[in-house]
C-alpha atoms as a PDB file:
ATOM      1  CA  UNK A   1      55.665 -17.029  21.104  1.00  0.00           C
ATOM      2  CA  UNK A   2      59.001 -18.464  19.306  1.00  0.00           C
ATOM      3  CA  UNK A   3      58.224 -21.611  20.763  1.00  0.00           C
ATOM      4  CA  UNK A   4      54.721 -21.688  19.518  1.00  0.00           C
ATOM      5  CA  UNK A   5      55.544 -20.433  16.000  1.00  0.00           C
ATOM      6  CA  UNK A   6      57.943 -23.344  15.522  1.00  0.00           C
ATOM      7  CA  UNK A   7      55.521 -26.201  16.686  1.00  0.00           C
ATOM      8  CA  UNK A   8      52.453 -25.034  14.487  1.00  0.00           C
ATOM      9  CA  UNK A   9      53.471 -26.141  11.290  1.00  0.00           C
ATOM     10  CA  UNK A  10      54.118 -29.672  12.833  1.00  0.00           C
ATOM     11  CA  UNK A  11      50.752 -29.648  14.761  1.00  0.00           C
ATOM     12  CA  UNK A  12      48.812 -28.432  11.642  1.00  0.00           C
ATOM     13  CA  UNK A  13      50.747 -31.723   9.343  1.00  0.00           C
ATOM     14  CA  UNK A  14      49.330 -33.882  11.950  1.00  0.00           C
ATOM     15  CA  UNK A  15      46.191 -31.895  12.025  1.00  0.00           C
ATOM     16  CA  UNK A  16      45.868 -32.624   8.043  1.00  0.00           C
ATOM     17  CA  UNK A  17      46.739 -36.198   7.739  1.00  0.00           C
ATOM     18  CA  UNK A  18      43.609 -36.839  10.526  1.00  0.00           C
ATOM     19  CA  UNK A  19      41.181 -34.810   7.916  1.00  0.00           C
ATOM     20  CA  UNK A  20      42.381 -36.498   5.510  1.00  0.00           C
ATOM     21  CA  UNK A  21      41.963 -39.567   7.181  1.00  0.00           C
ATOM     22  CA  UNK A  22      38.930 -39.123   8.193  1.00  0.00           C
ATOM     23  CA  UNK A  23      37.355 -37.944   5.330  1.00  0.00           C
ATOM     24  CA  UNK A  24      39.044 -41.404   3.016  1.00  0.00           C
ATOM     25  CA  UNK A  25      37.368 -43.508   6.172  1.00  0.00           C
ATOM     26  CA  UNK A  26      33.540 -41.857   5.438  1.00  0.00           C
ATOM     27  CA  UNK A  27      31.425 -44.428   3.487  1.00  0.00           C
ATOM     28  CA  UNK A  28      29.551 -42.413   0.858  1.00  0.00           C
ATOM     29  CA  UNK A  29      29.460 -45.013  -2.000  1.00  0.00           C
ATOM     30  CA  UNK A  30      26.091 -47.182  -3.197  1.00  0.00           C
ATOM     31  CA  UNK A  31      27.828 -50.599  -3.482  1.00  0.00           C
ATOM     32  CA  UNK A  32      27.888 -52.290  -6.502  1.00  0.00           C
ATOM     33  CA  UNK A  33      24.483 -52.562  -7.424  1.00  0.00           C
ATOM     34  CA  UNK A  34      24.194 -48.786  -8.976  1.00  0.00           C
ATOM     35  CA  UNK A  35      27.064 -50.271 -11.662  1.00  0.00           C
ATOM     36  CA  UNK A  36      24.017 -52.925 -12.477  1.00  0.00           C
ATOM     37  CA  UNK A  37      21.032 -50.090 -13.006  1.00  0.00           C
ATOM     38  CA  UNK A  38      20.094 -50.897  -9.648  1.00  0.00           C
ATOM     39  CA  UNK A  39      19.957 -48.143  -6.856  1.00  0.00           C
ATOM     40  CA  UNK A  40      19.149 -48.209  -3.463  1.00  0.00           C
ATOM     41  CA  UNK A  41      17.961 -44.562  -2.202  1.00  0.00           C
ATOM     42  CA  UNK A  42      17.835 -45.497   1.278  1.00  0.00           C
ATOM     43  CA  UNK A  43      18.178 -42.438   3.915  1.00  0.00           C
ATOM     44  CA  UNK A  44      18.865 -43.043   7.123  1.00  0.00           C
ATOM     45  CA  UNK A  45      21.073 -41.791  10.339  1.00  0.00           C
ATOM     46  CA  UNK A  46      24.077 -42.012  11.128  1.00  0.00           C
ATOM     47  CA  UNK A  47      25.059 -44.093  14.375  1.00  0.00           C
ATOM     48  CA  UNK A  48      28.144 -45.175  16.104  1.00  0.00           C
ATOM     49  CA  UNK A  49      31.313 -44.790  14.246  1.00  0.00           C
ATOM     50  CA  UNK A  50      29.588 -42.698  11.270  1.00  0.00           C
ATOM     51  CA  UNK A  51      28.312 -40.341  13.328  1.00  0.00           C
ATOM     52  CA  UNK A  52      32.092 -40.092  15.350  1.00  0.00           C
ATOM     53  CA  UNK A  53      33.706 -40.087  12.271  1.00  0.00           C
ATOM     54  CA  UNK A  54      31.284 -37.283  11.094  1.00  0.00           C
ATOM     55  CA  UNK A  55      32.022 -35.386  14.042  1.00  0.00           C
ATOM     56  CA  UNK A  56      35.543 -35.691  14.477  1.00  0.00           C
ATOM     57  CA  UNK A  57      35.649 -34.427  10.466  1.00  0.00           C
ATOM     58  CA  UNK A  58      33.875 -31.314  11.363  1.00  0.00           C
ATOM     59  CA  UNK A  59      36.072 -31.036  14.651  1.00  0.00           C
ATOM     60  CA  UNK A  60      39.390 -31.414  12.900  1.00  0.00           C
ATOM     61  CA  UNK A  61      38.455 -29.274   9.804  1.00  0.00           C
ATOM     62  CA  UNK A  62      37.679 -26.181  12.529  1.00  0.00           C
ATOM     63  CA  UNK A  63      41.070 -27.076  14.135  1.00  0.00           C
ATOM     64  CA  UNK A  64      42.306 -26.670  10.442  1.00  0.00           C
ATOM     65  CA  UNK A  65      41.072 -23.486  10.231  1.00  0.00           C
ATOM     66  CA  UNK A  66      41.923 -22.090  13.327  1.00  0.00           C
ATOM     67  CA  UNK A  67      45.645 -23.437  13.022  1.00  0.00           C
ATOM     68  CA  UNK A  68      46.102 -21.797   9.888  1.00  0.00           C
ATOM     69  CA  UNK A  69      44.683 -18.337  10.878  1.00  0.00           C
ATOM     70  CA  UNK A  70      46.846 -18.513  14.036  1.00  0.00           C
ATOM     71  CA  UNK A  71      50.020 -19.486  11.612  1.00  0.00           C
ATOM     72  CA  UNK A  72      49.441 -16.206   9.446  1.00  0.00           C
ATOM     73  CA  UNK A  73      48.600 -14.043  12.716  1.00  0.00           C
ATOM     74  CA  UNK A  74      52.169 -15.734  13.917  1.00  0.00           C
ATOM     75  CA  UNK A  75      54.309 -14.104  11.406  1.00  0.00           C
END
């Protein structure tokens, strides 16, 4: 348990920086026609590296979560 409580904090950092890094890599701008008056409401779905990207987001926010709940359980 020692070992486990030492490692966590390290293993949440990295844990964090790939959110974060994922969320900075998500494309969620309109280009720079909306700064004209012109918008393009297109919807669509995601494929290939969106929808990985969008995954792995919701995959490392969990591991966030659970990392941090097992940190304050660790005490």
């Amino acid at each position: 348990m020692q070992v486990l409580s030492t490692l966590l904090p390290y293993i949440q950092l990295v844990v964090a920086v790939l959110l974060v890094g994922a969320i900075l890599l998500q494309q969620r701008g309109t280009g720079l026609g909306a700064v004209f008056g012109g918008e393009s409401n297109i919807y669509r779905t995601q494929r290939g590296f969106e929808k990985i990207l969008f995954t792995s987001t919701i995959i490392f926010a969990a591991l966030f979560i659970i990392l941090a709940i097992l940190s304050l359980l660790a005490q």
